[in-house]
N, C-alpha and C. Protein backbone atom coordinates (compact mmCIF):
# COMPACT_ATOMS: atom_id res chain seq x y z
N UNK A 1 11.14 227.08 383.53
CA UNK A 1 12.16 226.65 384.46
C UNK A 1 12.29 227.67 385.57
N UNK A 2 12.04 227.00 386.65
CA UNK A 2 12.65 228.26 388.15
C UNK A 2 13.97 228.79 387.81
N UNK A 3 13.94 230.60 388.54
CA UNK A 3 14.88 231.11 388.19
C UNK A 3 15.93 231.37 389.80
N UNK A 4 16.70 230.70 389.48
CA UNK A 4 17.66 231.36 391.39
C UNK A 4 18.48 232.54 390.98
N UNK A 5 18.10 232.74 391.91
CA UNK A 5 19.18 234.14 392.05
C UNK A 5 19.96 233.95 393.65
N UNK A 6 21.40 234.14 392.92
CA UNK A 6 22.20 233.89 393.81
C UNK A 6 22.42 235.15 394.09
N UNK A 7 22.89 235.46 395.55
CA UNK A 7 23.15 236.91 396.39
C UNK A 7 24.42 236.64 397.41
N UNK A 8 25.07 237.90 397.48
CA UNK A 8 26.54 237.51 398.57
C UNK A 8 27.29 237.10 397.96
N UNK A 9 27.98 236.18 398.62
CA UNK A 9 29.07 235.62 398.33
C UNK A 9 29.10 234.17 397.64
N UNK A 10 27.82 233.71 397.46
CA UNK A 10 27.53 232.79 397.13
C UNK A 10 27.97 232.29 395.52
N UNK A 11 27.87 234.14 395.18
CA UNK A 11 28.14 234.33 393.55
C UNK A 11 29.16 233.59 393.03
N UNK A 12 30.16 233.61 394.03
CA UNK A 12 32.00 233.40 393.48
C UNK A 12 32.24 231.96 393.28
N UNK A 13 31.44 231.20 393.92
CA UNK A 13 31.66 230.03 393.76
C UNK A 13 30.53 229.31 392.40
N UNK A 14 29.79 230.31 391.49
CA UNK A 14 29.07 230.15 390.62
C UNK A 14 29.53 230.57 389.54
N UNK A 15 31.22 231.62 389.87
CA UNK A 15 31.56 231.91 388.20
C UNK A 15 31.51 233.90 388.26
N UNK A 16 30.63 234.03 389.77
CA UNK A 16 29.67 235.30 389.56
C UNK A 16 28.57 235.60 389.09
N UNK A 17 27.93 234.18 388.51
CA UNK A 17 26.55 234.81 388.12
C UNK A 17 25.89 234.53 389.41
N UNK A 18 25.01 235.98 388.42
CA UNK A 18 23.77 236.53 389.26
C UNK A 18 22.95 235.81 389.64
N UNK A 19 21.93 234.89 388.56
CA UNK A 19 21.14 234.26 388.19
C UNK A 19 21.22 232.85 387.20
N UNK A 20 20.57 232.05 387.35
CA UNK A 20 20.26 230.96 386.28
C UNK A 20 18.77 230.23 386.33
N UNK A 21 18.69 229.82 385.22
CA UNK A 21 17.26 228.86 384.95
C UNK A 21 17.89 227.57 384.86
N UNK A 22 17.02 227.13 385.55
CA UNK A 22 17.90 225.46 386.27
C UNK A 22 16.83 224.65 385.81
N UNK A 23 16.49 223.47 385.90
CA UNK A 23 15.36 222.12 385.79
C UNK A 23 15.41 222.00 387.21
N UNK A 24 14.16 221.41 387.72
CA UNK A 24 13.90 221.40 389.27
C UNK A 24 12.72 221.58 389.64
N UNK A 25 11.91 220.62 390.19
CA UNK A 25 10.44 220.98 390.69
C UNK A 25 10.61 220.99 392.28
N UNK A 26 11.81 221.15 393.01
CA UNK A 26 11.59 221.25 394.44
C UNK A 26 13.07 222.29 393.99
N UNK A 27 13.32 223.42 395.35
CA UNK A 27 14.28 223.98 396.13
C UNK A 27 15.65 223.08 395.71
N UNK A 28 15.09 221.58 396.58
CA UNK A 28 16.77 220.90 396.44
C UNK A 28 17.06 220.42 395.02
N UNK A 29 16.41 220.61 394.43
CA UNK A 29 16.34 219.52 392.87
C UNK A 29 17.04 220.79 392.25
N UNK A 30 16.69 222.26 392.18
CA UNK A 30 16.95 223.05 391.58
C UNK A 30 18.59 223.08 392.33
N UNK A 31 19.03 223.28 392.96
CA UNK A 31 20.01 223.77 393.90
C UNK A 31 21.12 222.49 393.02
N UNK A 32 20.68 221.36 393.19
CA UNK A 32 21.84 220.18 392.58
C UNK A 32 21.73 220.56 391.25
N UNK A 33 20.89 220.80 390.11
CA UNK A 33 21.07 221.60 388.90
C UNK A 33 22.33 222.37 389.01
N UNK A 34 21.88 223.60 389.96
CA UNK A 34 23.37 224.48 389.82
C UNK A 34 24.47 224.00 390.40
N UNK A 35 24.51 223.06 391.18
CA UNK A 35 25.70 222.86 391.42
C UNK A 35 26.33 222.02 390.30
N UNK A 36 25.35 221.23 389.49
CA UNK A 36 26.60 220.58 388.50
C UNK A 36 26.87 221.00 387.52
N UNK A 37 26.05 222.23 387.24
CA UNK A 37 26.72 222.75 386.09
C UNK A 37 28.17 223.78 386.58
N UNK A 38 28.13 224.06 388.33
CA UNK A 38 28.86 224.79 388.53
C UNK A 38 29.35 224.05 389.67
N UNK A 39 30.17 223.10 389.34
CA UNK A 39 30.94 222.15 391.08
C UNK A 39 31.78 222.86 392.36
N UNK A 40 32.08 224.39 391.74
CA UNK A 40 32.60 224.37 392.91
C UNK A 40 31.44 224.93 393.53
N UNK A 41 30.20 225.37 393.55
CA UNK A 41 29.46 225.57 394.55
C UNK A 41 28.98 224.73 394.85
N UNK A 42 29.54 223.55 394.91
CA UNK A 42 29.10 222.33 395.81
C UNK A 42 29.47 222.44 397.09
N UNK A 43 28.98 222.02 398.33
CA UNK A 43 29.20 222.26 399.47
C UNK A 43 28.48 223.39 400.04
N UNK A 44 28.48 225.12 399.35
CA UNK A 44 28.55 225.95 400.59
C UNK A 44 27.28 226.42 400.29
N UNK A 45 25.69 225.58 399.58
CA UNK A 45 24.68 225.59 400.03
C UNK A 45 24.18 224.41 400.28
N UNK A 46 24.11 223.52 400.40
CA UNK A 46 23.72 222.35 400.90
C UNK A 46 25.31 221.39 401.73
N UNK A 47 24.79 221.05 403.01
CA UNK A 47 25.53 220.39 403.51
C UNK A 47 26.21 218.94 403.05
N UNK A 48 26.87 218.22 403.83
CA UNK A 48 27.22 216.82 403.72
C UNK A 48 25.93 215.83 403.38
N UNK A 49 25.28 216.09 404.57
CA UNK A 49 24.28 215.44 405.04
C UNK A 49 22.87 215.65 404.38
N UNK A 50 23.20 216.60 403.30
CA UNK A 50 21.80 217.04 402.50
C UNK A 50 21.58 218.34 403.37
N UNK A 51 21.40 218.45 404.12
CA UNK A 51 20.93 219.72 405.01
C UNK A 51 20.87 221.16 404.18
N UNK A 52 20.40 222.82 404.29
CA UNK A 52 20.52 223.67 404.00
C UNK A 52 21.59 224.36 404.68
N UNK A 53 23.14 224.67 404.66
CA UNK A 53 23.89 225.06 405.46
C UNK A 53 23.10 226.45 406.69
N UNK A 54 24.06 226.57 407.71
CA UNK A 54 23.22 227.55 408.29
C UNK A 54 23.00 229.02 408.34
N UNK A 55 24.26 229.32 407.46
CA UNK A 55 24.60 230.82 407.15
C UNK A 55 23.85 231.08 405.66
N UNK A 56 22.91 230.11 404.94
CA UNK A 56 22.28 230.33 403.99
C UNK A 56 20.96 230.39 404.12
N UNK A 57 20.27 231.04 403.09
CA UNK A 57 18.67 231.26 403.53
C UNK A 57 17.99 231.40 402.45
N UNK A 58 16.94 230.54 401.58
CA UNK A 58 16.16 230.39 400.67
C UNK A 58 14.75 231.80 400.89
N UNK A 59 14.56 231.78 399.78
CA UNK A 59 13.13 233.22 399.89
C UNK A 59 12.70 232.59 398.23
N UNK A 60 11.46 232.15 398.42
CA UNK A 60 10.60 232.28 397.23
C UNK A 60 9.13 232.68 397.15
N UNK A 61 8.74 233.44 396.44
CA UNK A 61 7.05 234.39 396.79
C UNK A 61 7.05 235.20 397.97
N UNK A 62 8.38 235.85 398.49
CA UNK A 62 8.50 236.67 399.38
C UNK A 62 8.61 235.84 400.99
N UNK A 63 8.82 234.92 400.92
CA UNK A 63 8.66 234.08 402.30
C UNK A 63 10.04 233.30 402.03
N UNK A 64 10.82 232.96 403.26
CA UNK A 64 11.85 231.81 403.50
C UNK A 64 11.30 230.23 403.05
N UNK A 65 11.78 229.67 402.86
CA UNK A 65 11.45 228.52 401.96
C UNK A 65 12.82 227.17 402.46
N UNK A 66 11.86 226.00 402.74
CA UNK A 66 13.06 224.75 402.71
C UNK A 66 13.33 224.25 401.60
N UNK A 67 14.25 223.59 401.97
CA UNK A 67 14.91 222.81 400.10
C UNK A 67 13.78 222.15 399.75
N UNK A 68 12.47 221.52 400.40
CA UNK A 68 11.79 220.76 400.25
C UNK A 68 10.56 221.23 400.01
N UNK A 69 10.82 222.94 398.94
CA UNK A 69 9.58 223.94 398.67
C UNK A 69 9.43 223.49 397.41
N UNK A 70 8.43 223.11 396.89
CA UNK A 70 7.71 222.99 395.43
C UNK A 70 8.34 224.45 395.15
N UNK A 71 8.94 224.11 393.56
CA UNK A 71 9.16 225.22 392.55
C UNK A 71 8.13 225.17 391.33
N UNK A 72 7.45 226.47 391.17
CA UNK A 72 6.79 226.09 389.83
C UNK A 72 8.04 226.74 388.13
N UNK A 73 7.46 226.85 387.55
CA UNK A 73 7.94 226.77 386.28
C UNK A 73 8.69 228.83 386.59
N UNK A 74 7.83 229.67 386.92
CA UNK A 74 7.92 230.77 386.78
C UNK A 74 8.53 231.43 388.12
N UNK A 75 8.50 230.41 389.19
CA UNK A 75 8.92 231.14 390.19
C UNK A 75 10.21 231.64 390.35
N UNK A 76 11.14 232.21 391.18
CA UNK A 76 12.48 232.97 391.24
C UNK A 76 12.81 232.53 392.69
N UNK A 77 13.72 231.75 393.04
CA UNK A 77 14.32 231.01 394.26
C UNK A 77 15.70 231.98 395.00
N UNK A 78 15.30 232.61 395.57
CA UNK A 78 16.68 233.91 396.20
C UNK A 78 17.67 232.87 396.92
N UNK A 79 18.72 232.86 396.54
CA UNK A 79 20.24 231.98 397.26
C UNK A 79 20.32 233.26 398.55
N UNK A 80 20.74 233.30 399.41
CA UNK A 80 21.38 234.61 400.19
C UNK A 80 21.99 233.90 401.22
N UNK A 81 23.36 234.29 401.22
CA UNK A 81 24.59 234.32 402.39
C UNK A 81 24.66 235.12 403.65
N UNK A 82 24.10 234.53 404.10
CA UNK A 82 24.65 235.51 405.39
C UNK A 82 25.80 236.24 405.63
N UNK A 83 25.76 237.69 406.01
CA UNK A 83 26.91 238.29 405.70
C UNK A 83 27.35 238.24 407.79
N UNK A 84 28.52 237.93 408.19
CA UNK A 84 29.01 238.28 408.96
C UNK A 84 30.22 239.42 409.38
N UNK A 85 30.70 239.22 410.55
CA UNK A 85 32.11 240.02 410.91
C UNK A 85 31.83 240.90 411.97
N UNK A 86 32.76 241.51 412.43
CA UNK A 86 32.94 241.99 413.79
C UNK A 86 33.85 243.45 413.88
């Protein structure tokens, strides 16, 4: 099972975990995994509209990645929040 690792702020709306092994052979397949085991991070990585919100940013095998990246069994899917402020 792909492993995500959530980073930022993304955590809080997961409980705080770090990480999970989800079911999912694409980015978005894995991503709706975690969100239903964890609803309130519904919304603040995937949009209304399906979209990848824009303050979020996928990395798998060292490269940025769309929701629409093949996951294999072993790979590790990085969640990361953009951190802002002024």
């Amino acid at each position: 099972m792909p492993r995500l690792i959530l980073m930022g702020s993304i955590q809080q709306y997961a409980g705080g975990l770090g990480a999970a092994e989800v079911q999912g052979e694409s980015a978005r397949a894995a991503v709706a995994a975690l969100e239903k085991s964890y609803p309130a991070l519904k919304g603040w990585v995937v949009d209304e509209q399906g979209k990848l919100r824009q303050h979020v940013k996928l990395f798998c095998g060292g490269r940025a990645v769309t929701l629409d990246a093949e996951l294999g069994p072993a790979d590790e899917l990085y969640i990361v929040a953009a951190i802002s402020g002024g």
